[in-house]
C-alpha atoms as a PDB file:
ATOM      1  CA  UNK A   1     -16.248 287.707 110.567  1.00  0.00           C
ATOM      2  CA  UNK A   2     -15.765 289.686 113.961  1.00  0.00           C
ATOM      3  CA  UNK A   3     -11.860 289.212 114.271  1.00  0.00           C
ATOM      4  CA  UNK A   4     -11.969 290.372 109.816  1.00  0.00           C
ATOM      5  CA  UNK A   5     -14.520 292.935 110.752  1.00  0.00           C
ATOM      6  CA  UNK A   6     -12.189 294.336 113.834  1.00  0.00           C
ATOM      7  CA  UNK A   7      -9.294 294.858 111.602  1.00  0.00           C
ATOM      8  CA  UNK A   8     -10.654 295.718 108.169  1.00  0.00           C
ATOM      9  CA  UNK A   9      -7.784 294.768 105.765  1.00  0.00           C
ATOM     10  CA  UNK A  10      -4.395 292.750 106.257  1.00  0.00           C
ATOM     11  CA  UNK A  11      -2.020 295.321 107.073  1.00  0.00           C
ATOM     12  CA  UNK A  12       1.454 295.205 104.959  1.00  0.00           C
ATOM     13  CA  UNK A  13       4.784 295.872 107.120  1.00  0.00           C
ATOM     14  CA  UNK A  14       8.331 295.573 105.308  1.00  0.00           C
ATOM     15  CA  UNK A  15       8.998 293.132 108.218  1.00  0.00           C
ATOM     16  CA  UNK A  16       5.745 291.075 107.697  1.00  0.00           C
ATOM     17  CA  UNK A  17       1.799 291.444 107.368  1.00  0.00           C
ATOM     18  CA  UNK A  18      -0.788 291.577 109.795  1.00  0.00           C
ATOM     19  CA  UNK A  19      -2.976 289.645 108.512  1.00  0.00           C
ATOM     20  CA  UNK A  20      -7.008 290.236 108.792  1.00  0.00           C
ATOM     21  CA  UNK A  21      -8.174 286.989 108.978  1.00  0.00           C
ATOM     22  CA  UNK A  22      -5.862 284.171 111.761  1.00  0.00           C
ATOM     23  CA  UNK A  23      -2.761 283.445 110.078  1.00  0.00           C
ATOM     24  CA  UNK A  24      -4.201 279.146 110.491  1.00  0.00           C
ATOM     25  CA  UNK A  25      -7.041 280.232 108.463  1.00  0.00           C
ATOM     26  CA  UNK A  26      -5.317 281.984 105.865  1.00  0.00           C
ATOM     27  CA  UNK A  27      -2.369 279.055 105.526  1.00  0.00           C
ATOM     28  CA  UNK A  28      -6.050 276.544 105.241  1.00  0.00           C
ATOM     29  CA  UNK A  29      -7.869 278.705 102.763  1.00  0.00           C
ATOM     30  CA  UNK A  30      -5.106 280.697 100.389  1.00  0.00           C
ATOM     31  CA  UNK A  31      -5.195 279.876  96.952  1.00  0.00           C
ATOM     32  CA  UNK A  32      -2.751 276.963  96.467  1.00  0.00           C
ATOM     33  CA  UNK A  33      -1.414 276.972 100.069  1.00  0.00           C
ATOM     34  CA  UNK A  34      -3.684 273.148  99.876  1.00  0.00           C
ATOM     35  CA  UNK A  35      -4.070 271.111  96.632  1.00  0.00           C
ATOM     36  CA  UNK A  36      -7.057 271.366  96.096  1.00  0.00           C
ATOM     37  CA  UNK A  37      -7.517 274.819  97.054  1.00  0.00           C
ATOM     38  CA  UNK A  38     -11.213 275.858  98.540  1.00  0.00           C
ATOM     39  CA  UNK A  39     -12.676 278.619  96.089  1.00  0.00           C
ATOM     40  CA  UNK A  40     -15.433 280.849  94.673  1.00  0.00           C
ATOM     41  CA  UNK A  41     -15.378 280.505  90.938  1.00  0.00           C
ATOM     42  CA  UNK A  42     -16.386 283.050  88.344  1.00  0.00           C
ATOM     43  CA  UNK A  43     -17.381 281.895  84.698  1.00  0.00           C
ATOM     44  CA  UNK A  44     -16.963 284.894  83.072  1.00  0.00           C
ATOM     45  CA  UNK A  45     -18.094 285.367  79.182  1.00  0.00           C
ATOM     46  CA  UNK A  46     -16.293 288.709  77.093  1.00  0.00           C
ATOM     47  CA  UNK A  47     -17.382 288.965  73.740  1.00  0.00           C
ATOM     48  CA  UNK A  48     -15.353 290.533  70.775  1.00  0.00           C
ATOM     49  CA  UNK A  49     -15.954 294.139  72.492  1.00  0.00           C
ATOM     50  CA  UNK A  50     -13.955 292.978  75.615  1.00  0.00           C
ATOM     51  CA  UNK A  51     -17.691 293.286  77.494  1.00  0.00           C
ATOM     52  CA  UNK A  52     -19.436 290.787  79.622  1.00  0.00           C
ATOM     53  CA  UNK A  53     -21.383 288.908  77.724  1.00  0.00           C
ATOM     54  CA  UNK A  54     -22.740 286.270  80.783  1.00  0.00           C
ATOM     55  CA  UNK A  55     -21.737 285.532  84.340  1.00  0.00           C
ATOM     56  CA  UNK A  56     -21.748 282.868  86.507  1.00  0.00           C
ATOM     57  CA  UNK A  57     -20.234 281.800  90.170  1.00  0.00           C
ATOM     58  CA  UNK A  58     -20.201 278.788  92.039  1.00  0.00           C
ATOM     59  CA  UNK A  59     -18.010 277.111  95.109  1.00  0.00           C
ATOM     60  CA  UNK A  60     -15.366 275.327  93.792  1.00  0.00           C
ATOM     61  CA  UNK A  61     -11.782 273.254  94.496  1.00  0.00           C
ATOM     62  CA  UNK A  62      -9.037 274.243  92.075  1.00  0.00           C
ATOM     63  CA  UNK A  63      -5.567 273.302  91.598  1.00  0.00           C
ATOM     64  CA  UNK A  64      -2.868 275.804  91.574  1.00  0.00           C
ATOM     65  CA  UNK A  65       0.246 276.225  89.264  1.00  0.00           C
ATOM     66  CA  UNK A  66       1.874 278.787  91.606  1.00  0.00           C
ATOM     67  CA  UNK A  67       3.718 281.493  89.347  1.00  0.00           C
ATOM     68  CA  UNK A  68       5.848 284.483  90.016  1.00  0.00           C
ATOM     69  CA  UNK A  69       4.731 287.186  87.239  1.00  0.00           C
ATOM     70  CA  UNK A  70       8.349 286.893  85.845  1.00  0.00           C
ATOM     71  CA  UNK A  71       7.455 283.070  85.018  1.00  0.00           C
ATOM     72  CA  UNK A  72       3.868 283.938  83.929  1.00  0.00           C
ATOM     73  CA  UNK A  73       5.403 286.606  81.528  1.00  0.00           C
ATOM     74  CA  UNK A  74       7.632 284.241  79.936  1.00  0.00           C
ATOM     75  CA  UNK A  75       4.819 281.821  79.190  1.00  0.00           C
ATOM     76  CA  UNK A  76       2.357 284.453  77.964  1.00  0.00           C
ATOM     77  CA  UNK A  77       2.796 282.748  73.983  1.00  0.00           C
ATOM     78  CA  UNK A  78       1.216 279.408  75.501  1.00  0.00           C
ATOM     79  CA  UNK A  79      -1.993 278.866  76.473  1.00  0.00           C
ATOM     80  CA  UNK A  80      -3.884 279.094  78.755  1.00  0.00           C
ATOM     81  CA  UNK A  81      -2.258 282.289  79.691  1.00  0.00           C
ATOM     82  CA  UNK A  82      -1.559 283.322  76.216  1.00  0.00           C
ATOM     83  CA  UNK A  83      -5.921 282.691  75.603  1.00  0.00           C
ATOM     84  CA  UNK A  84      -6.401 285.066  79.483  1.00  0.00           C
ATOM     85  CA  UNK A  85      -4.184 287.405  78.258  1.00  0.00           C
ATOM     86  CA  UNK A  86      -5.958 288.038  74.860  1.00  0.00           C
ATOM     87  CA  UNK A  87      -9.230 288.667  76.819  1.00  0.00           C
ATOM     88  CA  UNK A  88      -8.068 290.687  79.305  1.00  0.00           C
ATOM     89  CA  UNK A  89      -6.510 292.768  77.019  1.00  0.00           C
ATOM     90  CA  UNK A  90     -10.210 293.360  74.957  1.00  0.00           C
ATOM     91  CA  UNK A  91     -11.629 294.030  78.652  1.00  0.00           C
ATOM     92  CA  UNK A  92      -8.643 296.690  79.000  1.00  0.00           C
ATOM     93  CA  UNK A  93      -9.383 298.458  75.612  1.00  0.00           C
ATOM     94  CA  UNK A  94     -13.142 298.501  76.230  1.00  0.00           C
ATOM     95  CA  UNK A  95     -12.380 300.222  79.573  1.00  0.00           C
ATOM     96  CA  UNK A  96     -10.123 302.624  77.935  1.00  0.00           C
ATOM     97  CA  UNK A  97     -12.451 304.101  75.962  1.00  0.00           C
ATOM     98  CA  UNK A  98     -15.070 304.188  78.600  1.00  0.00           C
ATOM     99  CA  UNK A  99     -13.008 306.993  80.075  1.00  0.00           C
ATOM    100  CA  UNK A 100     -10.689 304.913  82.037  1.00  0.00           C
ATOM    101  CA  UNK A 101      -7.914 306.238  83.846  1.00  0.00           C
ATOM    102  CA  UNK A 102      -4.189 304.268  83.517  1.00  0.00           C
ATOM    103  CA  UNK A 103      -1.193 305.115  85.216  1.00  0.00           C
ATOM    104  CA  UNK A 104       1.859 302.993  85.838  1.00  0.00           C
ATOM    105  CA  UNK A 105       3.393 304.609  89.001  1.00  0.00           C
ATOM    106  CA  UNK A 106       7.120 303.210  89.649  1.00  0.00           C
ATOM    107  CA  UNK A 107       6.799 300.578  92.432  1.00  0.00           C
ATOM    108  CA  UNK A 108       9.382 299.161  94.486  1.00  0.00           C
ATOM    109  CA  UNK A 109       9.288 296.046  97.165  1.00  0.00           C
ATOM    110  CA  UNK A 110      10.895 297.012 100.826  1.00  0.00           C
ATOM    111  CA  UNK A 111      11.966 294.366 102.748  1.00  0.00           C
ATOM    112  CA  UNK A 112      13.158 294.060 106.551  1.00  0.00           C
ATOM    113  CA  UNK A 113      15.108 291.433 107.890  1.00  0.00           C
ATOM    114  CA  UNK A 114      16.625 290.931 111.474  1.00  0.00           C
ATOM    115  CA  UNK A 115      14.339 293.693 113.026  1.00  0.00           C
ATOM    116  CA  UNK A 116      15.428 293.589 117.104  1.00  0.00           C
ATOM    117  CA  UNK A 117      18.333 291.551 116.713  1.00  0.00           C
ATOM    118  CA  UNK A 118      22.087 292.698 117.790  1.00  0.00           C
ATOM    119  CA  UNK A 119      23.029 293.209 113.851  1.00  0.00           C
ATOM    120  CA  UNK A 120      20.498 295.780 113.238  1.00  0.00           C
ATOM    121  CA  UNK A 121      17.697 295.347 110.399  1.00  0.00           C
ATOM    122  CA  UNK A 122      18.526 294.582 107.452  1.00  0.00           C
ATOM    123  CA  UNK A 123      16.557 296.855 104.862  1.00  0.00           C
ATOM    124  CA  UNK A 124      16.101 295.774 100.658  1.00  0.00           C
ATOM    125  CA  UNK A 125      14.408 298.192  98.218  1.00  0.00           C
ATOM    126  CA  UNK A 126      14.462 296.258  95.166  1.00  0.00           C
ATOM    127  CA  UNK A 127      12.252 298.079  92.423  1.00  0.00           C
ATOM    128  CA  UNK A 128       9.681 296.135  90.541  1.00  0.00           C
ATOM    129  CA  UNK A 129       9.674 295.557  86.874  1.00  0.00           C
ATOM    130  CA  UNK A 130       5.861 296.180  85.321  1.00  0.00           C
ATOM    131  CA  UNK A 131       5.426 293.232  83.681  1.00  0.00           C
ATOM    132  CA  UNK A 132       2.921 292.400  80.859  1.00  0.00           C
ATOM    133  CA  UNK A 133       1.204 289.232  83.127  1.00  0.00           C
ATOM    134  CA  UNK A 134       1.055 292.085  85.718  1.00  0.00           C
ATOM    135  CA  UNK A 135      -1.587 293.754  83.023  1.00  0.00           C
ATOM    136  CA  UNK A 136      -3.343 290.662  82.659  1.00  0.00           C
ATOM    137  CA  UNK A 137      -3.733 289.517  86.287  1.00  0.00           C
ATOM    138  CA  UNK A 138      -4.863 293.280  87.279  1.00  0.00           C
ATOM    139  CA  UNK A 139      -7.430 293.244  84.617  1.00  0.00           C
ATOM    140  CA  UNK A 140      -8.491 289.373  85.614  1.00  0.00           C
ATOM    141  CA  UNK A 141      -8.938 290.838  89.466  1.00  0.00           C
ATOM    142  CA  UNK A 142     -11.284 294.243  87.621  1.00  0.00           C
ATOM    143  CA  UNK A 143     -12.951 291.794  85.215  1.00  0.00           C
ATOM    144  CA  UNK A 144     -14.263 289.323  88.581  1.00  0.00           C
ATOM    145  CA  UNK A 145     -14.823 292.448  90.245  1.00  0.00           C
ATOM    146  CA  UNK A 146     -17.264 293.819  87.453  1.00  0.00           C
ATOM    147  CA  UNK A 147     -18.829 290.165  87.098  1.00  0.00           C
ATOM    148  CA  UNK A 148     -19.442 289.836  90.655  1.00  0.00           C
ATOM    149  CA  UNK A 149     -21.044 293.308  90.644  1.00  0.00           C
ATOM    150  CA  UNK A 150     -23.513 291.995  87.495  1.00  0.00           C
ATOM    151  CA  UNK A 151     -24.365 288.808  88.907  1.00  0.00           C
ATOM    152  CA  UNK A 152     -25.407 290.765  91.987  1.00  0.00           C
ATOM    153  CA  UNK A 153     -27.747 293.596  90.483  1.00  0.00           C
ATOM    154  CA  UNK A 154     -29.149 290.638  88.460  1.00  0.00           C
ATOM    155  CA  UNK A 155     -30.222 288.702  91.362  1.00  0.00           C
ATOM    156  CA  UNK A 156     -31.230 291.870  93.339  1.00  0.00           C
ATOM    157  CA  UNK A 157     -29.061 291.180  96.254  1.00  0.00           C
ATOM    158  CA  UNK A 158     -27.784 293.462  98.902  1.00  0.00           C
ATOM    159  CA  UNK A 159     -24.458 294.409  98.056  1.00  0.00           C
ATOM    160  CA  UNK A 160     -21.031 296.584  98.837  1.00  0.00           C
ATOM    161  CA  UNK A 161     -20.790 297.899  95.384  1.00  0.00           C
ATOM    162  CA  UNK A 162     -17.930 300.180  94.334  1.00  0.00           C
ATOM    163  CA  UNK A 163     -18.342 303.530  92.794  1.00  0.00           C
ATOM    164  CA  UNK A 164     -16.185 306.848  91.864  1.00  0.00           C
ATOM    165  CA  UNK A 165     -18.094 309.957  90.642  1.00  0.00           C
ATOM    166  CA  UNK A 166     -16.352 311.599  87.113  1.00  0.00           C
ATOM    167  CA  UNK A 167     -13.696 313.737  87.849  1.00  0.00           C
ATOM    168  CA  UNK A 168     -13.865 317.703  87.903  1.00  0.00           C
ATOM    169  CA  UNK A 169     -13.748 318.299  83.799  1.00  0.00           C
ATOM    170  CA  UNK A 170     -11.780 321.587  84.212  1.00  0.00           C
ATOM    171  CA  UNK A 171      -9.074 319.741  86.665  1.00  0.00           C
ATOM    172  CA  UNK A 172      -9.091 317.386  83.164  1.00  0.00           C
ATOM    173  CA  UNK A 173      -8.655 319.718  80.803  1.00  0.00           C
ATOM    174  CA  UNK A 174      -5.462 321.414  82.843  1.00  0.00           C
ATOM    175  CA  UNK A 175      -3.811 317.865  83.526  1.00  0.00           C
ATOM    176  CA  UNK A 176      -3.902 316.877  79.978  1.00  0.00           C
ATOM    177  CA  UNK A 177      -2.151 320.303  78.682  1.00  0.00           C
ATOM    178  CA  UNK A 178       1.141 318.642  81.137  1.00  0.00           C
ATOM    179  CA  UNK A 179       4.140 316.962  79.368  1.00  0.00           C
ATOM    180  CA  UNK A 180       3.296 313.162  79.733  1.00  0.00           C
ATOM    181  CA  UNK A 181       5.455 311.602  82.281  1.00  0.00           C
ATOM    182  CA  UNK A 182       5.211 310.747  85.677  1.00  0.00           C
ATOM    183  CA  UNK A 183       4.090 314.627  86.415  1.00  0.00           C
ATOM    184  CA  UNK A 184       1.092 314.653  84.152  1.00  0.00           C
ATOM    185  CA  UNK A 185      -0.180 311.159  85.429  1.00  0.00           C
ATOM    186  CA  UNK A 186       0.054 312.652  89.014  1.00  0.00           C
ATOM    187  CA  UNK A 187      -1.995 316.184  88.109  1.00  0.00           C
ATOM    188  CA  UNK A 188      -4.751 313.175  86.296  1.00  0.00           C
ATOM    189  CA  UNK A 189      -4.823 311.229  89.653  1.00  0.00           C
ATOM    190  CA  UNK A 190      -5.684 314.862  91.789  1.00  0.00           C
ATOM    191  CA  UNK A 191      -8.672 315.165  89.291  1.00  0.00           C
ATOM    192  CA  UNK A 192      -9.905 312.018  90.488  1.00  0.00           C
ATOM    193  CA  UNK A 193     -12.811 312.135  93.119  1.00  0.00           C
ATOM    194  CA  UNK A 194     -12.712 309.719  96.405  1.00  0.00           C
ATOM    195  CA  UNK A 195     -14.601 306.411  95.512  1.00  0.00           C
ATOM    196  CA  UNK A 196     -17.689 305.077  97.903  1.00  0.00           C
ATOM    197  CA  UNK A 197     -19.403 301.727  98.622  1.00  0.00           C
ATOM    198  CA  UNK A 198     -22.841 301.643  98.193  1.00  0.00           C
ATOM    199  CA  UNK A 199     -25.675 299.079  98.718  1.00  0.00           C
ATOM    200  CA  UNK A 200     -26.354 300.182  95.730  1.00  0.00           C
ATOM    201  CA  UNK A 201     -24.755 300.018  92.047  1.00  0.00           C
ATOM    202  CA  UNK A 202     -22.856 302.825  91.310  1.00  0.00           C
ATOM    203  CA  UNK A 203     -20.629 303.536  87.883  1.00  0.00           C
ATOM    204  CA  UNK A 204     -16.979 303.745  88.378  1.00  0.00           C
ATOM    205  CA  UNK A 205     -15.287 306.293  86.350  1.00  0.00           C
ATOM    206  CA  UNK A 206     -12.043 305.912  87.322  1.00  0.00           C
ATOM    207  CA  UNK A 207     -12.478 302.027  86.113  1.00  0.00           C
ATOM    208  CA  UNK A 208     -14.732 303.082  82.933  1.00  0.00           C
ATOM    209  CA  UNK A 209     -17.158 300.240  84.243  1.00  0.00           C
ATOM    210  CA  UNK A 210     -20.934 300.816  84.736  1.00  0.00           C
ATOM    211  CA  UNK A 211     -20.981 298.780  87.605  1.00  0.00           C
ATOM    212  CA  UNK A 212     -18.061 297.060  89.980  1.00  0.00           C
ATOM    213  CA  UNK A 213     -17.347 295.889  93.336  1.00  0.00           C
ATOM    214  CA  UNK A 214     -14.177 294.309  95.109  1.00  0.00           C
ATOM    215  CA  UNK A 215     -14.381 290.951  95.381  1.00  0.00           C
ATOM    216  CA  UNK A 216     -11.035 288.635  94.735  1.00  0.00           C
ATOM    217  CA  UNK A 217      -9.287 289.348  98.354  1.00  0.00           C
ATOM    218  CA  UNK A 218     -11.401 288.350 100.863  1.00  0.00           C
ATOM    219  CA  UNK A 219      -8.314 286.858 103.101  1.00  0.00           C
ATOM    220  CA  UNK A 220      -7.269 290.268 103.468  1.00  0.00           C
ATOM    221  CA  UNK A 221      -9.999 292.984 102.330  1.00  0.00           C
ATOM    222  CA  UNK A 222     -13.150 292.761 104.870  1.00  0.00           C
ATOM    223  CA  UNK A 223     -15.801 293.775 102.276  1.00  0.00           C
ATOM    224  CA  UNK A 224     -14.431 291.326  99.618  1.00  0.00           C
ATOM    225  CA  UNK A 225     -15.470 288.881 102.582  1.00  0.00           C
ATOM    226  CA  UNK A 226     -19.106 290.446 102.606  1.00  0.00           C
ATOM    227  CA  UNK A 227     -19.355 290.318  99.121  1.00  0.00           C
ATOM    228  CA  UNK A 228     -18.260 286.767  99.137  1.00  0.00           C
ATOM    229  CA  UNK A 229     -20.811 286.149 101.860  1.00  0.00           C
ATOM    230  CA  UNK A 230     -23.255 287.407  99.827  1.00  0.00           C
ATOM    231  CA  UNK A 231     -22.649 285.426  96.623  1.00  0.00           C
ATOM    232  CA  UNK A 232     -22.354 282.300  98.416  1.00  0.00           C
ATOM    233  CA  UNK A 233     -25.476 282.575 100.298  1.00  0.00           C
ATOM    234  CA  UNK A 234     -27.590 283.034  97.161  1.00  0.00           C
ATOM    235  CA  UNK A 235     -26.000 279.638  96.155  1.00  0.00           C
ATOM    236  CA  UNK A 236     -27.763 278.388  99.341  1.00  0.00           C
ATOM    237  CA  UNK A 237     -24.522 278.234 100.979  1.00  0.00           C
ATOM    238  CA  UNK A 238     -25.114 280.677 103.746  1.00  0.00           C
ATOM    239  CA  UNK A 239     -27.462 283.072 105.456  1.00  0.00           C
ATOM    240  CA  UNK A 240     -28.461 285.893 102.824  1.00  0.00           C
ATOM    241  CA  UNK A 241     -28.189 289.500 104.660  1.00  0.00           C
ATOM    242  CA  UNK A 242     -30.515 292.336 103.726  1.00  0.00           C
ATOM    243  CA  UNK A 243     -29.943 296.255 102.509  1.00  0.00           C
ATOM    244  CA  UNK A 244     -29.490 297.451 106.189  1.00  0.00           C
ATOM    245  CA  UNK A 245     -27.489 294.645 107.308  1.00  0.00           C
ATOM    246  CA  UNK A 246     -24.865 295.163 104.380  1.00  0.00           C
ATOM    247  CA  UNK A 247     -25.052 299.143 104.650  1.00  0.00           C
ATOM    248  CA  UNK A 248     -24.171 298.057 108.348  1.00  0.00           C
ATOM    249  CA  UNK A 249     -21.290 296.110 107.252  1.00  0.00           C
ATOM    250  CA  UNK A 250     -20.062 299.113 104.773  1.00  0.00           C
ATOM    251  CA  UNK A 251     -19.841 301.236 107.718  1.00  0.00           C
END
């Protein structure tokens, strides 16, 4: 927790990461780095209206089918992705109309090879494709995020709970006159206003969700960790920490 704590997040180079947690730790705990794989497993129930409907989490081992998305995408027909995919994209519509904000910004993967050596660095920009399993694994990720966040505020427990205030409605109104296109999704990302963690639950306009906190990175995201430290300890599997302990940990 000290050495996670210390560093706050893995850090992403083009040559490699930093990682937050030791690199032996992270190789013993990734998902499907070991068959089975140590996890925390969310049950999560989304009724017709893409809402949560019932949530529940418990310490698990899983097996892992390692995919890239390209793979996933091409199997999206089958189940069970084709069954995740369906529900994810309910929990995307219900979010939509919540007020959510969407924006596919043009991403690209940099890669450095041969950094110090006599031949120079050798330096890849491939762009990445935005791929439908893309859609469905971000909205997975949101959808734990939102269940951890319920199963929290219904136990009462201490938590780093995400929140972003609404955004400035005149700002709004200006960005949506703009052309759509890559401009008018930039002028909607300046209305936004900066997110906060709270020990307390907090909507999240930006996500249209009442309620959410991070919680499916805690290799490499310090208060994912906390959270997870949290949810496991209510399952008896740890020390629970209290409001000023976690407000502590936010700082």
């Amino acid at each position: 927790d000290l050495d996670a704590r210390g560093r706050g997040a893995t850090l992403y180079l083009p040559t490699a990461p930093i990682t937050m947690l030791p690199r032996l730790l992270v190789e013993k705990l990734g998902l499907g780095l070991t068959d089975p794989s140590p996890a925390l497993s969310f049950c999560i129930s989304v009724n017709k209206n893409g809402q949560i409907a019932e949530v529940d989490v418990t310490p698990s081992w899983v097996r892992v089918e390692r995919l890239s998305y390209a793979e996933a995408d091409r199997r999206l027909h089958e189940s069970p992705l084709r069954d995740i995919h369906a529900i994810t994209q309910r929990a995307f519509a219900r979010r939509l109309a919540a007020g959510a904000l969407d924006l596919k910004w043009p991403e690209a993967r940099i890669r450095v090879d041969g950094a110090g050596t006599p031949q120079g660095p050798q330096i890849d920009i491939s762009p990445l494709e935005w791929l439908a399993s893309r859609d469905m694994v971000a909205e997975s990720m949101i959808l734990a995020g939102e269940a951890a966040a319920r199963f929290a505020a219904q136990k009462d427990l201490p938590f780093p709970f995400s929140g972003q205030p609404t955004p400035d409605p005149e700002m709004v109104v200006t960005a949506l006159t703009r052309p759509a296109g890559p401009a008018a999704d930039f002028a909607r990302r300046r209305c936004q206003r900066p997110g906060r963690v709270s020990g307390d639950p907090l909507p999240h306009a930006g996500l249209g969700l009442e309620l959410y906190a991070r919680a499916t990175s805690p290799l490499r995201r310090y208060l994912d960790l906390v959270a997870h430290q949290q949810l496991r300890a209510v399952l008896g599997r740890g020390v629970l920490m209290d409001a000023p302990t976690i407000v502590e940990r936010v700082g």
